[in-house]
Protein backbone atom coordinates (compact mmCIF):
# COMPACT_ATOMS: atom_id res chain seq x y z
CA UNK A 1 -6.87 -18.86 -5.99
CA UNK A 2 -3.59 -18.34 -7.64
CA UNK A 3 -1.12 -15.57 -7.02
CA UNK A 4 2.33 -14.72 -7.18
CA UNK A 5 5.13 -14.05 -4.28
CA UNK A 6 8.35 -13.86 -3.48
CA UNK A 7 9.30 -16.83 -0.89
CA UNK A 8 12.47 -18.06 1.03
CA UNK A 9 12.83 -21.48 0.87
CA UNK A 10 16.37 -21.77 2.80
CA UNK A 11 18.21 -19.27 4.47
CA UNK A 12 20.98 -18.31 1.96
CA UNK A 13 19.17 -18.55 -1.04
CA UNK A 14 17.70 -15.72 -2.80
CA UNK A 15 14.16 -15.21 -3.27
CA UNK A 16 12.44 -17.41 -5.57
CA UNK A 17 8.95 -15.36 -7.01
CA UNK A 18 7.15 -18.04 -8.27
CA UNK A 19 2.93 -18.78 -8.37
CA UNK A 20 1.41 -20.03 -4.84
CA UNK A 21 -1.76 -21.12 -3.90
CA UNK A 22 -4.15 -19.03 -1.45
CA UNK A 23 -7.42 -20.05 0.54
CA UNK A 24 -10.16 -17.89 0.82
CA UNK A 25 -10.43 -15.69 3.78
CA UNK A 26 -12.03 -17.30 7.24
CA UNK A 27 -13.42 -15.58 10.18
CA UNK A 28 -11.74 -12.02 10.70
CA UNK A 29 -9.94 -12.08 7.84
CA UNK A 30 -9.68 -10.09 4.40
CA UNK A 31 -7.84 -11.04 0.79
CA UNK A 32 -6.05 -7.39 0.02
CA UNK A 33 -4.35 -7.11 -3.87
CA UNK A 34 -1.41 -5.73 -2.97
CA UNK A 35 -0.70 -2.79 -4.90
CA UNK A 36 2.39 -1.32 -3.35
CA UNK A 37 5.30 -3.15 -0.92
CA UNK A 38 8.45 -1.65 1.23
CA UNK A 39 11.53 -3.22 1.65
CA UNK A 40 13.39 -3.23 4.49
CA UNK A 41 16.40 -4.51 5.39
CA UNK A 42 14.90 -6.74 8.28
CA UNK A 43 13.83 -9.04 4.60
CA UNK A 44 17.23 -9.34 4.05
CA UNK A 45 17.99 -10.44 7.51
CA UNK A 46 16.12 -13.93 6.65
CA UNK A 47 18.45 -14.56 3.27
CA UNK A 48 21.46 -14.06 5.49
CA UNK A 49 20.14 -15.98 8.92
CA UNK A 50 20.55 -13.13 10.91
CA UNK A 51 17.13 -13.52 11.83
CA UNK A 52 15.68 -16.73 12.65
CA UNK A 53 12.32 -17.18 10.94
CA UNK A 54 10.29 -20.33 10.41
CA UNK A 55 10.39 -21.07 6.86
CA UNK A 56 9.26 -21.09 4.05
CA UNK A 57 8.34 -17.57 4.21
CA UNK A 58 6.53 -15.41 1.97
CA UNK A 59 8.58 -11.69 2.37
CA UNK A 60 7.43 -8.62 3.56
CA UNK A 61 5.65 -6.18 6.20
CA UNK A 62 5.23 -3.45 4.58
CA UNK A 63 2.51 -2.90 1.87
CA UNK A 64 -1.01 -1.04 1.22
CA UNK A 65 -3.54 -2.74 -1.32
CA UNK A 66 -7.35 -2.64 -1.62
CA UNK A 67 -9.52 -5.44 -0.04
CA UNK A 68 -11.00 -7.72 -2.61
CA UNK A 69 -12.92 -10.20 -0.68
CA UNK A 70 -14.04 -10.66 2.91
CA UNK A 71 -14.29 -13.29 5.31
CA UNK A 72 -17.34 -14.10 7.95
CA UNK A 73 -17.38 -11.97 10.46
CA UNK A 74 -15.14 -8.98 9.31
CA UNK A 75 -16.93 -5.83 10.37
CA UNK A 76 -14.70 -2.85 10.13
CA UNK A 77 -13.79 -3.75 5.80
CA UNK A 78 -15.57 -4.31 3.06
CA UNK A 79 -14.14 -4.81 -0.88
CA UNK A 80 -13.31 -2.05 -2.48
CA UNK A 81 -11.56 -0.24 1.05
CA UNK A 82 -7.99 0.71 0.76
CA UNK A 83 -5.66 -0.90 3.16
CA UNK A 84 -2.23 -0.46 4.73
CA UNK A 85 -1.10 -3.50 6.03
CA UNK A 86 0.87 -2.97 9.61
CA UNK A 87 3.30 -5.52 10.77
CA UNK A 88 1.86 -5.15 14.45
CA UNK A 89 -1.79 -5.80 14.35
CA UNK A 90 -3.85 -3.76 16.58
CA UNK A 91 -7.49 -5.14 18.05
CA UNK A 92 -8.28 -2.31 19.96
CA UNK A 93 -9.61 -4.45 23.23
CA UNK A 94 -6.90 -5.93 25.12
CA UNK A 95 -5.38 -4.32 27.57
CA UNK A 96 -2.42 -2.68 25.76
CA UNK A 97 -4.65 -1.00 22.70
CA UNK A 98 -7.71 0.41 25.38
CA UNK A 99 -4.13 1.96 27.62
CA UNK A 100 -3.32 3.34 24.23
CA UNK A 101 -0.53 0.99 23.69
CA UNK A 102 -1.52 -0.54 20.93
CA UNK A 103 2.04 -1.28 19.50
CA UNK A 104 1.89 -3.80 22.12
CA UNK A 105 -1.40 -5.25 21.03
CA UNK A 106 -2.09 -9.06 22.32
CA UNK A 107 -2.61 -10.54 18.75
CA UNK A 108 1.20 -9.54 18.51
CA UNK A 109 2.31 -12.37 20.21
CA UNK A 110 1.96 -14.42 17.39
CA UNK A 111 3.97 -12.47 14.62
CA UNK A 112 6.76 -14.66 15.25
CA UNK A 113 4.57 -17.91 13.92
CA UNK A 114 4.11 -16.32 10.34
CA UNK A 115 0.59 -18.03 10.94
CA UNK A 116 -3.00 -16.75 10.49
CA UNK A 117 -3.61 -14.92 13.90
CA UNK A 118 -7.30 -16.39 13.88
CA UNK A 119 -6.86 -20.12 14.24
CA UNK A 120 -2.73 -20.73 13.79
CA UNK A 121 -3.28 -22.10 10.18
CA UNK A 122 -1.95 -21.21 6.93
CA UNK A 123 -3.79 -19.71 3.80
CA UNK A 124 -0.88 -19.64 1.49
CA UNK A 125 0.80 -22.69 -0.20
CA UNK A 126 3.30 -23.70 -2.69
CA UNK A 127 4.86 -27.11 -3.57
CA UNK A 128 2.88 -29.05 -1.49
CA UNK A 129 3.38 -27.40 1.89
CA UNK A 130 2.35 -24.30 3.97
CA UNK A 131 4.03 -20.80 3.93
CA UNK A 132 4.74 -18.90 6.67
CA UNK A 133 3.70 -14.70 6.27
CA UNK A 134 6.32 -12.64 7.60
CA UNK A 135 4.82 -10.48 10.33
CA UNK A 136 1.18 -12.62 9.71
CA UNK A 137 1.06 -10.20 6.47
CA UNK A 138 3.40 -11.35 3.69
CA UNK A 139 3.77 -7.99 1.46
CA UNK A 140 6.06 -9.64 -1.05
CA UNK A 141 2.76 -11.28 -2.79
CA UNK A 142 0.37 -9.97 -5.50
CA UNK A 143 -2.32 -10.87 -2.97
CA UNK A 144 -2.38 -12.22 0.61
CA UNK A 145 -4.81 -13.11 3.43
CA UNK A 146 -4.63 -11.41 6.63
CA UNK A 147 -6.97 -10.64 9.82
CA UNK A 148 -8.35 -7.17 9.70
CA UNK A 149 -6.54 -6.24 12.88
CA UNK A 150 -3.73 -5.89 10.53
CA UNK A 151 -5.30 -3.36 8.03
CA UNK A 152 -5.68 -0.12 8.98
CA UNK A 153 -7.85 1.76 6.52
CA UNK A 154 -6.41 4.97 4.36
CA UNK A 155 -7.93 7.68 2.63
CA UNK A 156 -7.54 6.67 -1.27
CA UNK A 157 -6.35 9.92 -2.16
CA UNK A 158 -3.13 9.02 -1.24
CA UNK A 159 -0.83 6.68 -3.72
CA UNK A 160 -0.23 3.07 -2.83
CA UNK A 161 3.12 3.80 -2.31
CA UNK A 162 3.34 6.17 0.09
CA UNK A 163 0.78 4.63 2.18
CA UNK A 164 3.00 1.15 2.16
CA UNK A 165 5.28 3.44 3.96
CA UNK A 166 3.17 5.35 6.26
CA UNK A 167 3.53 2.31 9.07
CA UNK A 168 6.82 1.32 8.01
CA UNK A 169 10.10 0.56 9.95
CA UNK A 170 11.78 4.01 8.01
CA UNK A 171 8.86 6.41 9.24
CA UNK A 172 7.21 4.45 12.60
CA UNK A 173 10.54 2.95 13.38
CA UNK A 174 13.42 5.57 12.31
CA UNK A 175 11.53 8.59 12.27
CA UNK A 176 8.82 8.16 15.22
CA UNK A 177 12.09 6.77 17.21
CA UNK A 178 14.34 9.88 16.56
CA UNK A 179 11.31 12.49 17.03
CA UNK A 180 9.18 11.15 19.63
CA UNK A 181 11.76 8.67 21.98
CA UNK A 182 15.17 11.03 21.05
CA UNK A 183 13.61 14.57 20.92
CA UNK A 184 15.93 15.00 17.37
C-alpha cells in the first residue's frame, strides 16, 4: 500500500514527508494507522548526527494508532484494537520479561537495525530502496508495520494523544526516572 512519512535521507538534512511504499504484515506482525505521534528530541539527534542511525530512516518512537490489518500468526491483536506503539518491545518469554524486566526484553537487541524484528527485513520503501524504522516502529508515518511485541493494547477511552505519550521518553524516561530511580 501507499502511505505517507517523514524520512531522513542524510544526516543534516531536514525531514523530507513524502509517499512510501509498505508491504503487508508477515508472521507476528500488525499494520497500525497511526493516529497520534511524540516527538522527542532523540529525532532530532539523527538530523544533527549526534546519533548514529542506519539510514534512511523513517522518524519516530512514540505513537498510538488502531490496528488495521493482521499478519499470520498474531494472536494477542486483531483490527479494530487500539495500540500504543513502545520503542522497547516486550515478548513476555525470555528471560528478562518472565524476571519482570521486560525493559530489557531480548527482541530489544535489534532496535538498533531499524529492521522488522521477525526476519531482519524491511516493509517500508521509497525511491527504490528499503527504510529503516526508528526503534523497529517508525511513528513519523500515517501507517507502519510492526511485530505485536511492540503494541501494547489501550483502553479506547483514552485520546490518541495521550496514549502516544503514555510509554514515552517524557513520562517512562523523565518521569519514571525522577520518581521511581531518584525518589523526587
Amino acid at each position: 500500500m501507499k502511505t505517507t512519512a517523514a524520512v531522513l535521507w542524510e544526516v543534516g538534512t531536514p525531514w523530507s514527508v513524502e509517499e512510501i511504499e509498505l508491504d503487508p504484515p508477515a508472521y507476528g506482525e500488525v499494520l497500525v494507522e497511526l493516529r497520534a505521534a511524540g516527538m522527542c528530541h532523540t529525532d532530532d539527534h539523527f538530523v544533527t548526527g549526534d546519533m548514529v542511525w542506519p539510514l534512511p530512516v523513517v522518524g519516530g518512537h512514540e505513537g498510538a494508532g488502531v490496528v488495521t490489518e493482521i499478519g499470520p500468526g498474531v494472536t494477542r491483536f486483531a483490527v479494530g484494537d487500539t495500540v500504543i506503539l513502545n520503542f522497547m518491545p516486550i515478548c513476555g518469554h525470555c528471560p528478562s520479561c518472565s524476571n519482570g524486566r521486560s525493559r530489557l526484553c531480548d527482541r530489544g537487541a535489534v532496535i538498533g537495525s531499524g529492521l522488522q524484528i521477525s526476519d531482519g527485513t524491511s516493509r517500508h520503501h521509497a525511491r527504490g530502496e528499503d527504510l529503516r524504522l526508528m526503534c523497529c516502529i517508525g511513528t513519523f508515518a500515517r501507517h507502519t508495520v510492526v511485530h505485536e511485541d511492540s503494541c501494547i493494547p489501550f483502553d479506547s477511552d483514552i485520546s490518541f494523544e495521550v496514549a502516544s505519550l503514555m510509554m514515552s521518553c517524557g513520562v517512562v524516561t523523565g518521569w519514571g526516572s525522577a520518581v521511581r530511580t531518584g525518589g523526587v
